[in-house]
N, C-alpha and C. Protein backbone atom coordinates (compact mmCIF):
# COMPACT_ATOMS: atom_id res chain seq x y z
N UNK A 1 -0.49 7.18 -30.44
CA UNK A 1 -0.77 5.78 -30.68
C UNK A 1 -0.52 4.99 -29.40
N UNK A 2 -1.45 4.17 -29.14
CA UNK A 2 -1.42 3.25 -27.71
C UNK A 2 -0.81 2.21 -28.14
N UNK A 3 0.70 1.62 -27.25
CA UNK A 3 0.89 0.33 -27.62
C UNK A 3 0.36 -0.81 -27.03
N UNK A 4 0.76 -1.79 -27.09
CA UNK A 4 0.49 -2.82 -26.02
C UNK A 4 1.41 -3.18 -25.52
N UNK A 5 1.14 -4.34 -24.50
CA UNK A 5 2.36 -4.58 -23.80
C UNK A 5 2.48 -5.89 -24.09
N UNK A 6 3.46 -7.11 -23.86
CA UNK A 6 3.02 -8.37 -23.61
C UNK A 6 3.18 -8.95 -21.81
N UNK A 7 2.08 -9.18 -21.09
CA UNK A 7 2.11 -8.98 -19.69
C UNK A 7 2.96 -10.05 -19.60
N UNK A 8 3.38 -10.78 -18.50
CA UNK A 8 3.98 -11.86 -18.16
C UNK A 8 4.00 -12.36 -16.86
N UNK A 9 2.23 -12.43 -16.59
CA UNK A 9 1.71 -12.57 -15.21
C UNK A 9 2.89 -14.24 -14.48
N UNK A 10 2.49 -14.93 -15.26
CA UNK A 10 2.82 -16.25 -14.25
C UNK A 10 4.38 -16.01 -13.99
N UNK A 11 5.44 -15.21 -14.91
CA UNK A 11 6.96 -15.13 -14.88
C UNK A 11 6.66 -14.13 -13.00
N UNK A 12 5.94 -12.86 -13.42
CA UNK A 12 5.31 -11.94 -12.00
C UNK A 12 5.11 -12.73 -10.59
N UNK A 13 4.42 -13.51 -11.27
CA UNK A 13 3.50 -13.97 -9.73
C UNK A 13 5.26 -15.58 -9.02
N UNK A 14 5.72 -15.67 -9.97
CA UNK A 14 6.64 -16.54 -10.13
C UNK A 14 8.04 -16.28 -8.88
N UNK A 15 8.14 -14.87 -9.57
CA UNK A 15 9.57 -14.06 -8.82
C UNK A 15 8.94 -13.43 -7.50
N UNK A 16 7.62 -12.98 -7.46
CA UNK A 16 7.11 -12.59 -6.29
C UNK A 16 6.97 -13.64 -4.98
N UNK A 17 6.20 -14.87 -5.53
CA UNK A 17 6.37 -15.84 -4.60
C UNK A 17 7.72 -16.09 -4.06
N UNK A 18 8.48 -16.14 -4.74
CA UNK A 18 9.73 -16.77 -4.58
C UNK A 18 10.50 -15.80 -3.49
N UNK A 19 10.83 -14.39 -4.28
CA UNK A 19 11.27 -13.74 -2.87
C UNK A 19 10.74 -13.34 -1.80
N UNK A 20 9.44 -13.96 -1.79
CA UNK A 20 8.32 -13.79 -0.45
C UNK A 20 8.90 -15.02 0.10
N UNK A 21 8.61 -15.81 -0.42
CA UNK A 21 8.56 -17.03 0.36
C UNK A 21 9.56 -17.58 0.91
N UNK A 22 11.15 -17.05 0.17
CA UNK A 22 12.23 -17.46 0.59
C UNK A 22 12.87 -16.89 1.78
N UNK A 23 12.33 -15.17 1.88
CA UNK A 23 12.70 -14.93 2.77
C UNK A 23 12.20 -15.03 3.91
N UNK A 24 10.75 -15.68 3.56
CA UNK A 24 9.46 -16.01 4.85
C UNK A 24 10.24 -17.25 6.02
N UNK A 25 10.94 -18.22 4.92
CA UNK A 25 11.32 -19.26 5.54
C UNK A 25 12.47 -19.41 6.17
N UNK A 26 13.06 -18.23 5.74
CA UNK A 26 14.43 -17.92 6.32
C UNK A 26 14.12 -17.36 7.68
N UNK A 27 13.29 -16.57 7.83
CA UNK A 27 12.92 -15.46 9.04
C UNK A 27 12.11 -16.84 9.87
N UNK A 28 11.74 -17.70 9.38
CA UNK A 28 10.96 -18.92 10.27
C UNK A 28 11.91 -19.60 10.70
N UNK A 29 13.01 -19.63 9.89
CA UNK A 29 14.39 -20.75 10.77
C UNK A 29 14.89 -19.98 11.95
N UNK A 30 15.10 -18.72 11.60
CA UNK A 30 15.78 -17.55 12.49
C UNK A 30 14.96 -17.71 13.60
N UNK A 31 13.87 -18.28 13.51
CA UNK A 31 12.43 -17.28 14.80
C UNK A 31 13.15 -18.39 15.80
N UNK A 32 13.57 -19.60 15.64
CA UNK A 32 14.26 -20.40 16.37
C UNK A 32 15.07 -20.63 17.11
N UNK A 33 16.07 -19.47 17.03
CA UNK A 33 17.27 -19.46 17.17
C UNK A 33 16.87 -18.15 17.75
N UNK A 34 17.88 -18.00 19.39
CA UNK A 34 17.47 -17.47 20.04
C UNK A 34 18.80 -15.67 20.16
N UNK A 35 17.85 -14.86 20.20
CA UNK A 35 18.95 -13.86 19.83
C UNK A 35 19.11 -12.88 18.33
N UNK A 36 17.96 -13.63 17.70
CA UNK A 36 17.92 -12.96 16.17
C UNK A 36 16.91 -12.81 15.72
N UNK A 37 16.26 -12.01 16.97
CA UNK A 37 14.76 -10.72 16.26
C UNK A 37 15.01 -10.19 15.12
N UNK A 38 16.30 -9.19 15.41
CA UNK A 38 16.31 -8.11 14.52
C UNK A 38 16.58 -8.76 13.02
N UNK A 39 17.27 -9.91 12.32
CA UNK A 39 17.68 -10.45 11.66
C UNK A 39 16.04 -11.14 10.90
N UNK A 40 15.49 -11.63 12.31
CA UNK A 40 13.91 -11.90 11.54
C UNK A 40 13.32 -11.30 10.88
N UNK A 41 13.16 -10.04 11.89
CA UNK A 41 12.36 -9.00 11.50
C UNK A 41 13.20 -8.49 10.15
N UNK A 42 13.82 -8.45 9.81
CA UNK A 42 14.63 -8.05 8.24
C UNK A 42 14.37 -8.82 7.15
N UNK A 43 13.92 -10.02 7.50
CA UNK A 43 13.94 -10.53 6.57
C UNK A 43 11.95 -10.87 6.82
N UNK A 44 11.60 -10.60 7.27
CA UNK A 44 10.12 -11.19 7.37
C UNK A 44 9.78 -9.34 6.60
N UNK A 45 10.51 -8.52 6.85
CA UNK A 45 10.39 -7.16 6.20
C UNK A 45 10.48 -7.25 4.30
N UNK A 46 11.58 -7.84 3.91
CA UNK A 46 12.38 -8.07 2.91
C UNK A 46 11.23 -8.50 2.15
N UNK A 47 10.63 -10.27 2.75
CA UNK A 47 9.46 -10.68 2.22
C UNK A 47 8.45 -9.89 1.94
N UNK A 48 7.87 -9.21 2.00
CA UNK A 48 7.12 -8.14 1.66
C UNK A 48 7.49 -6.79 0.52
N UNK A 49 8.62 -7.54 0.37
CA UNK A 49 9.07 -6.45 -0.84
C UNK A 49 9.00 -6.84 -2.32
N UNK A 50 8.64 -8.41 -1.68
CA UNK A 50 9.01 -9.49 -2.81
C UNK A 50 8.08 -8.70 -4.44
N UNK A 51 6.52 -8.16 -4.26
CA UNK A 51 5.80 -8.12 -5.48
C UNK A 51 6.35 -7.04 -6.04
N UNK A 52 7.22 -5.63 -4.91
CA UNK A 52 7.84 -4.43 -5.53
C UNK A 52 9.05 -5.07 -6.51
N UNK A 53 9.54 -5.64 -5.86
CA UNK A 53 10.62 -6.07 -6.83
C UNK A 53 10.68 -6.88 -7.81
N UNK A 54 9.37 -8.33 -7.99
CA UNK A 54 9.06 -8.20 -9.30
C UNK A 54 8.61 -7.04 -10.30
N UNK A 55 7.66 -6.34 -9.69
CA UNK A 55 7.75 -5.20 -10.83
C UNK A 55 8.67 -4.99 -11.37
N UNK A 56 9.36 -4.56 -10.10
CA UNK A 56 10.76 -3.49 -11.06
C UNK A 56 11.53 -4.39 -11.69
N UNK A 57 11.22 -6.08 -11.44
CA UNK A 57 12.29 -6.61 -12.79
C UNK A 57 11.37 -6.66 -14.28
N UNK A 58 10.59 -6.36 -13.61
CA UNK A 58 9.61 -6.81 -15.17
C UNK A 58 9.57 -6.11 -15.80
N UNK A 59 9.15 -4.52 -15.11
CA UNK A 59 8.96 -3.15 -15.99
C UNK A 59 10.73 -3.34 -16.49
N UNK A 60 11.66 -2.77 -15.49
CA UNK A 60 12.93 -2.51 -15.99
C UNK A 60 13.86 -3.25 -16.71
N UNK A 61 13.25 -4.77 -16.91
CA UNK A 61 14.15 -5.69 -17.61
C UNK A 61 13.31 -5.87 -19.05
N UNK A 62 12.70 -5.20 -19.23
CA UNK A 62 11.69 -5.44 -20.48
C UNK A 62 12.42 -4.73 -21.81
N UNK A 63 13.24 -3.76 -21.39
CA UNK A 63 13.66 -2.96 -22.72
C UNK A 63 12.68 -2.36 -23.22
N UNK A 64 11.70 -2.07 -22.51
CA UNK A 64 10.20 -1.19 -23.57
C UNK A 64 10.56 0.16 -23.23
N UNK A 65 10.86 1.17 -23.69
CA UNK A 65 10.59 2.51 -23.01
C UNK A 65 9.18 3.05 -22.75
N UNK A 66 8.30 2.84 -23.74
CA UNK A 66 7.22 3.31 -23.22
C UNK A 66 6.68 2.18 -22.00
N UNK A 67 7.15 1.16 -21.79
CA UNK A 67 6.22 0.61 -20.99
C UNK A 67 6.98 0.97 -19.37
N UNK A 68 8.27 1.81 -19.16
CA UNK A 68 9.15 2.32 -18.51
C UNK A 68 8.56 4.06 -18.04
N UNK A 69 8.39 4.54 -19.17
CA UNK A 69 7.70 5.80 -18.96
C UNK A 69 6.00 5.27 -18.60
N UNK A 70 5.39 4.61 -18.71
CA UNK A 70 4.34 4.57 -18.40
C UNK A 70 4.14 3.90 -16.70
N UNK A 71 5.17 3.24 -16.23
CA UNK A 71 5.57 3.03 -15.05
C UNK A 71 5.64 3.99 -14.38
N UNK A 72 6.64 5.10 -15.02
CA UNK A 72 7.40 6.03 -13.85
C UNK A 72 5.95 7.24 -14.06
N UNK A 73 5.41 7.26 -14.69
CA UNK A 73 4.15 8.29 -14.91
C UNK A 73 3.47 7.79 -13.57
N UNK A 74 2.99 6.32 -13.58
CA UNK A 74 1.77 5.85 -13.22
C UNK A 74 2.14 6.32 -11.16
N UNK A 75 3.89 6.22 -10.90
CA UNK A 75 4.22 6.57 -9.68
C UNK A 75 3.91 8.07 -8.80
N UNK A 76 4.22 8.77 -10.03
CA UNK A 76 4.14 10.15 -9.72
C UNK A 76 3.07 11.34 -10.02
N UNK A 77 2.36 10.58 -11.06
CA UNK A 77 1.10 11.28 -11.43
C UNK A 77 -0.41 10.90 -10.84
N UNK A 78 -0.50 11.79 -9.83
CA UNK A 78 -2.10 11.24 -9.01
C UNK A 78 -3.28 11.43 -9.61
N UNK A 79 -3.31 12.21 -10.50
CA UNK A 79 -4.73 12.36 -11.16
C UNK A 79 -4.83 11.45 -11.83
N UNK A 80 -3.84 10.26 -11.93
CA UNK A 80 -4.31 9.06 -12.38
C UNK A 80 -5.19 8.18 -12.11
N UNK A 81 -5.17 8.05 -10.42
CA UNK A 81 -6.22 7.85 -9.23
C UNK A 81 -7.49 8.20 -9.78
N UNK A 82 -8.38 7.17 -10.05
CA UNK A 82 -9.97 8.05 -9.89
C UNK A 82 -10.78 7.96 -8.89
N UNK A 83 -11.54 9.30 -8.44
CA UNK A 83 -12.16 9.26 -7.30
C UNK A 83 -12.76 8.39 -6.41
N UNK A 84 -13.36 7.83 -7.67
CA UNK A 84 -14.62 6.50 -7.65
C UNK A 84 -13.70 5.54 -5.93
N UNK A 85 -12.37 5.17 -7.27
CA UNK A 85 -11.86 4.06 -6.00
C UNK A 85 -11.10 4.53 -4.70
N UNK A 86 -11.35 5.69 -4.08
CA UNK A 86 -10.81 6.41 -3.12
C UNK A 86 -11.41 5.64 -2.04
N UNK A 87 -12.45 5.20 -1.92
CA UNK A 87 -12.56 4.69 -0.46
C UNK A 87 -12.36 2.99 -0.27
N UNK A 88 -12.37 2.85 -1.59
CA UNK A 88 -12.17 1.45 -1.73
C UNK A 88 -9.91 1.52 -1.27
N UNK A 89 -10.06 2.08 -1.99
CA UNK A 89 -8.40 2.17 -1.72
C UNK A 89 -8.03 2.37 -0.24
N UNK A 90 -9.10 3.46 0.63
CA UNK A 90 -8.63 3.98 1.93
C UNK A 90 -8.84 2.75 2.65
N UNK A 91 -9.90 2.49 2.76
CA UNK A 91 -11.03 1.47 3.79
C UNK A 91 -10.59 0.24 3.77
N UNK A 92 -10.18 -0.55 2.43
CA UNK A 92 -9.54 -1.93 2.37
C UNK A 92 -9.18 -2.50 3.29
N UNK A 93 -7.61 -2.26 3.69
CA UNK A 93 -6.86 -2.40 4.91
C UNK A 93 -7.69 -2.40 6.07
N UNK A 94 -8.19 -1.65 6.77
CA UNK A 94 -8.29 -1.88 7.93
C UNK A 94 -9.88 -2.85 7.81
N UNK A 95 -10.76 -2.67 6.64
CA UNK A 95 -11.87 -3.55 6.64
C UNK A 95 -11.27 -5.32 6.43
N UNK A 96 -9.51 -5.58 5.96
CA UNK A 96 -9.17 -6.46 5.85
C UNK A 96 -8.94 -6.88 7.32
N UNK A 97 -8.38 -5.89 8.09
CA UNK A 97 -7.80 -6.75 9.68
C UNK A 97 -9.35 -6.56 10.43
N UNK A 98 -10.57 -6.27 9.87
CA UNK A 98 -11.34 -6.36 11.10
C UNK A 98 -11.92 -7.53 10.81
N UNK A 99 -12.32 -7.97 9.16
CA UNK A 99 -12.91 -9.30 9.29
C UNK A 99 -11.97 -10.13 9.52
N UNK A 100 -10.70 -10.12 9.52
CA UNK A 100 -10.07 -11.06 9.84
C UNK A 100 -9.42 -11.68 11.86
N UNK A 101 -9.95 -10.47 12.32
CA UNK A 101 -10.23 -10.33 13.53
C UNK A 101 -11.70 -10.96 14.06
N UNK A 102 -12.41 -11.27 13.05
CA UNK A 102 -13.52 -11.18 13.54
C UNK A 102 -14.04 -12.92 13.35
N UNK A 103 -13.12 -13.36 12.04
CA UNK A 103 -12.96 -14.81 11.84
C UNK A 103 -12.12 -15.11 12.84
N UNK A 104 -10.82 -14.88 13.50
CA UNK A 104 -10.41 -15.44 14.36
C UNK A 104 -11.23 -15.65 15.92
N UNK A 105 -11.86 -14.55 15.88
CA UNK A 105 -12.83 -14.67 17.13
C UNK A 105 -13.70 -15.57 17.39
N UNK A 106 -14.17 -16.42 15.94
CA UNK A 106 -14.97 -17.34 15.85
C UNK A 106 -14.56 -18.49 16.54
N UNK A 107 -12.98 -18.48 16.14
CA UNK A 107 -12.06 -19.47 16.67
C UNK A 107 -11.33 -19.32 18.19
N UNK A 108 -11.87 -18.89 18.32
CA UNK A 108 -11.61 -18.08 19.96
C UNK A 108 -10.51 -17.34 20.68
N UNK A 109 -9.72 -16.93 19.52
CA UNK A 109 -9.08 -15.78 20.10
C UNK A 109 -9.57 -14.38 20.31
N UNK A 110 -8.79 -13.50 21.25
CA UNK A 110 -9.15 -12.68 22.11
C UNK A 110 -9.31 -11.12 20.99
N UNK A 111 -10.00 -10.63 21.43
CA UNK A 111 -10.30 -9.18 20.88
C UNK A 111 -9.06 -8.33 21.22
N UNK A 112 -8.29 -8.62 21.87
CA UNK A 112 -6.92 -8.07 21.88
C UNK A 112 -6.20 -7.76 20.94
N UNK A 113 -6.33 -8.72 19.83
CA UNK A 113 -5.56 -8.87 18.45
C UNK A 113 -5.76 -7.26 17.90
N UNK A 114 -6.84 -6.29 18.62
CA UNK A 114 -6.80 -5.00 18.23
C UNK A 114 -5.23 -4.16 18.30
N UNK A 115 -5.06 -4.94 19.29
CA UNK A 115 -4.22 -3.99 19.73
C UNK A 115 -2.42 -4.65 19.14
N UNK A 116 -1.54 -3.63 18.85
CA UNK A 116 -0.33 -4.20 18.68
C UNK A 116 0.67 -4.37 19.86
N UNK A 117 0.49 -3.55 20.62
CA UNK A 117 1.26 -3.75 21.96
C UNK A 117 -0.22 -2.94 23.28
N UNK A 118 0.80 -2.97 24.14
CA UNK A 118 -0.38 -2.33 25.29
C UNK A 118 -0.90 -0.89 25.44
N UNK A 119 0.39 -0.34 24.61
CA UNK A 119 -0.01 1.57 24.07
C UNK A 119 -0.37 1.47 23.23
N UNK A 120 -0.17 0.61 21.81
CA UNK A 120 -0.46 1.03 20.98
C UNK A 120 -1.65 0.27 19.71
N UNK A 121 -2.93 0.83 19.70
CA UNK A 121 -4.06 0.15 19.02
C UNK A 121 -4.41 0.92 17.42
N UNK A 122 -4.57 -0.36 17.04
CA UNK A 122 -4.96 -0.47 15.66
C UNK A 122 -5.47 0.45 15.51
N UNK A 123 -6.92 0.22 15.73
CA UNK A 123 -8.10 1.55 15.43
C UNK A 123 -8.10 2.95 15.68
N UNK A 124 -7.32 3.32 16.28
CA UNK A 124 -6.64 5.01 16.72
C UNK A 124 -5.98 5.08 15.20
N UNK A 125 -5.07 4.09 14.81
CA UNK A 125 -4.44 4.48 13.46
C UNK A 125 -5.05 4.73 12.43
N UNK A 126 -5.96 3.39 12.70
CA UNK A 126 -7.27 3.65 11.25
C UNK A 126 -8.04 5.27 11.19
N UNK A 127 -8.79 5.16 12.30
CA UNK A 127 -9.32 6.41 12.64
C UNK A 127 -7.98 7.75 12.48
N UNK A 128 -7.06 7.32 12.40
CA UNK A 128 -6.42 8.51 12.38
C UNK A 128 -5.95 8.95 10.69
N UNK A 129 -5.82 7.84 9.91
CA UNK A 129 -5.29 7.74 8.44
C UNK A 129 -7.03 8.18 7.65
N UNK A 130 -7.80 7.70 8.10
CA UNK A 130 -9.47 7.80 7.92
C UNK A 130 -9.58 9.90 7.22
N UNK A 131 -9.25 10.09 9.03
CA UNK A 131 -9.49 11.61 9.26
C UNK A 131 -8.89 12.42 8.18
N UNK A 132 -7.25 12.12 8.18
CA UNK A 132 -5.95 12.14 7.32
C UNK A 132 -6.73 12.40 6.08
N UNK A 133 -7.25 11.08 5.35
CA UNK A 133 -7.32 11.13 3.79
C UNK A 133 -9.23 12.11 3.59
N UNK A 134 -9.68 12.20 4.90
CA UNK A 134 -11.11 13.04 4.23
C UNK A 134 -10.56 14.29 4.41
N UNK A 135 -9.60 14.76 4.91
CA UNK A 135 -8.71 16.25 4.77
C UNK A 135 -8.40 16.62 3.81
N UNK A 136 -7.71 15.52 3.07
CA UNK A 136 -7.04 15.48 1.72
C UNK A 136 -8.43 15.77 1.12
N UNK A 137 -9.01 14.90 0.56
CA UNK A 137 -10.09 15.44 -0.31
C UNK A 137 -11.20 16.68 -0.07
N UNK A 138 -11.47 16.99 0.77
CA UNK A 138 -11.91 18.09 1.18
C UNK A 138 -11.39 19.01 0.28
N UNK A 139 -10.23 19.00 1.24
CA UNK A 139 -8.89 20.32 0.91
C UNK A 139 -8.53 20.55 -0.42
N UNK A 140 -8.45 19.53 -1.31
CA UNK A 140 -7.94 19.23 -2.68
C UNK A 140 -9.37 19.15 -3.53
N UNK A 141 -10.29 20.12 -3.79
CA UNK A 141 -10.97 20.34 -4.48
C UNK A 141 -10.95 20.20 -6.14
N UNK A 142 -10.20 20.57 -6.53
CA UNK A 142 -9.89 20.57 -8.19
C UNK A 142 -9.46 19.28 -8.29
N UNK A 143 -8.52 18.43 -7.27
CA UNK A 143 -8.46 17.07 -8.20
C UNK A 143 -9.82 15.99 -8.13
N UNK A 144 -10.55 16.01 -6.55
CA UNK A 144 -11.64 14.83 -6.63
C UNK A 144 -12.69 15.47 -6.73
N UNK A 145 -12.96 16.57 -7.49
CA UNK A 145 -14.10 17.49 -7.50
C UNK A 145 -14.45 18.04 -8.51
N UNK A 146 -12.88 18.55 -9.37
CA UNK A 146 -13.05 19.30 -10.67
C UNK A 146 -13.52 20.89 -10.45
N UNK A 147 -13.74 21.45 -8.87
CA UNK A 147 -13.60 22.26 -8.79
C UNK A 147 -12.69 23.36 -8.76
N UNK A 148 -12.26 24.31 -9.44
CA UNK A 148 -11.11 25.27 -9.35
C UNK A 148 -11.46 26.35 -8.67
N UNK A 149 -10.52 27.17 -7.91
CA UNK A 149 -10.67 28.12 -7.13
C UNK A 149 -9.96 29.57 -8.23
N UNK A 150 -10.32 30.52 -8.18
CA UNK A 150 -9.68 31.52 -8.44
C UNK A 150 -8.54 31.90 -7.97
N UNK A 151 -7.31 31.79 -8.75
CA UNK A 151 -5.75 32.29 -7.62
C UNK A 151 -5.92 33.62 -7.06
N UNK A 152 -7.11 34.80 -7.82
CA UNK A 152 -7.43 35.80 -6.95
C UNK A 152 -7.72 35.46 -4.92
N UNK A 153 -8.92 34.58 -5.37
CA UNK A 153 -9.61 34.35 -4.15
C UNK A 153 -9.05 33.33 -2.88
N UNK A 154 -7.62 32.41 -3.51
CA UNK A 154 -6.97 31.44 -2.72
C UNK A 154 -6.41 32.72 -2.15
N UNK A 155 -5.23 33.53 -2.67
CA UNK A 155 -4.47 34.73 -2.23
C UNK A 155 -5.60 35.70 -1.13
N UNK A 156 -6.28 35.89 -1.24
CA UNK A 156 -7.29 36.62 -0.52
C UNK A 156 -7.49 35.70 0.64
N UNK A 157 -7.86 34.39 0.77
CA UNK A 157 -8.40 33.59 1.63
C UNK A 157 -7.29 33.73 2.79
N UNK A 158 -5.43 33.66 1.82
CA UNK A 158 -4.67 33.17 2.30
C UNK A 158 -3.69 34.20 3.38
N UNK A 159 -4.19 35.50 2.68
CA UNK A 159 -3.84 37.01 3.25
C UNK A 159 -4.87 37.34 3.98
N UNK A 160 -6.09 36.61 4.64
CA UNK A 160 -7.03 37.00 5.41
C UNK A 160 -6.21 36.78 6.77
């Protein structure tokens, strides 16, 4: 039997803002004050944790067990993933920093913004996480494929 849940988007979006934003503004007073990168950077980090940790008050303060087991399933079980949204999932990100690179350019900043420091560029990463996840699916036949291999013929492949 499927239950339901009762969601509690605006309480979600509520606690998320809040520890985003609080710690956004904290790390903006800090950026001021001279001597406390690392203290920024912790807390401009922190902010970004803000929507994980509404979850986990929402799932874990709910008292639902199934809606607790259906959490801790949804973390660890990948065939939950369907294929379909695999490239939508891969590609997002970096299709997010190029148009947004590409609107700033309008505004006339520099094509530099590729890069994060002077060694180290964006697009080597992309291209490298890209390569990364068409390995994975390749390689992993039976989950985005439904193809199965014979454990005869893996053992054979694997003793060749």
């Amino acid at each position: 039997m499927k239950t339901t849940y009762n969601y509690k988007p605006i309480k979600f979006f509520g606690i998320a803002f809040f520890i985003t934003w609080s710690t956004w503004f904290i790390s903006a007073f800090l950026s001021h004050n001279n001597g406390s990168e690392a203290a920024e950077g912790t807390f401009m980090g922190l902010g970004l944790l803000g929507p994980l940790v509404a979850a986990l008050f929402m799932v874990f303060g709910s008292r639902n067990k199934d809606l607790k087991k259906d959490f801790k399933n949804k973390l660890v079980n990948c065939m939950l993933i369907k294929p379909k949204y695999l490239p939508l999932i891969i590609l997002l990100m970096p299709a997010v920093i190029v148009v947004s690179i590409i609107l700033s350019r309008l505004f006339g900043q520099s094509i530099d913004q590729l890069k994060l420091t002077s060694d180290f560029d964006i697009m080597i990463v992309t291209v490298v996480l890209a390569v990364i996840s068409l390995l994975v699916i390749v390689l992993d036949k039976e989950f985005f494929f439904g193809i199965k291999e014979e454990p005869s013929r893996v053992l054979k492949s694997v003793n060749a």
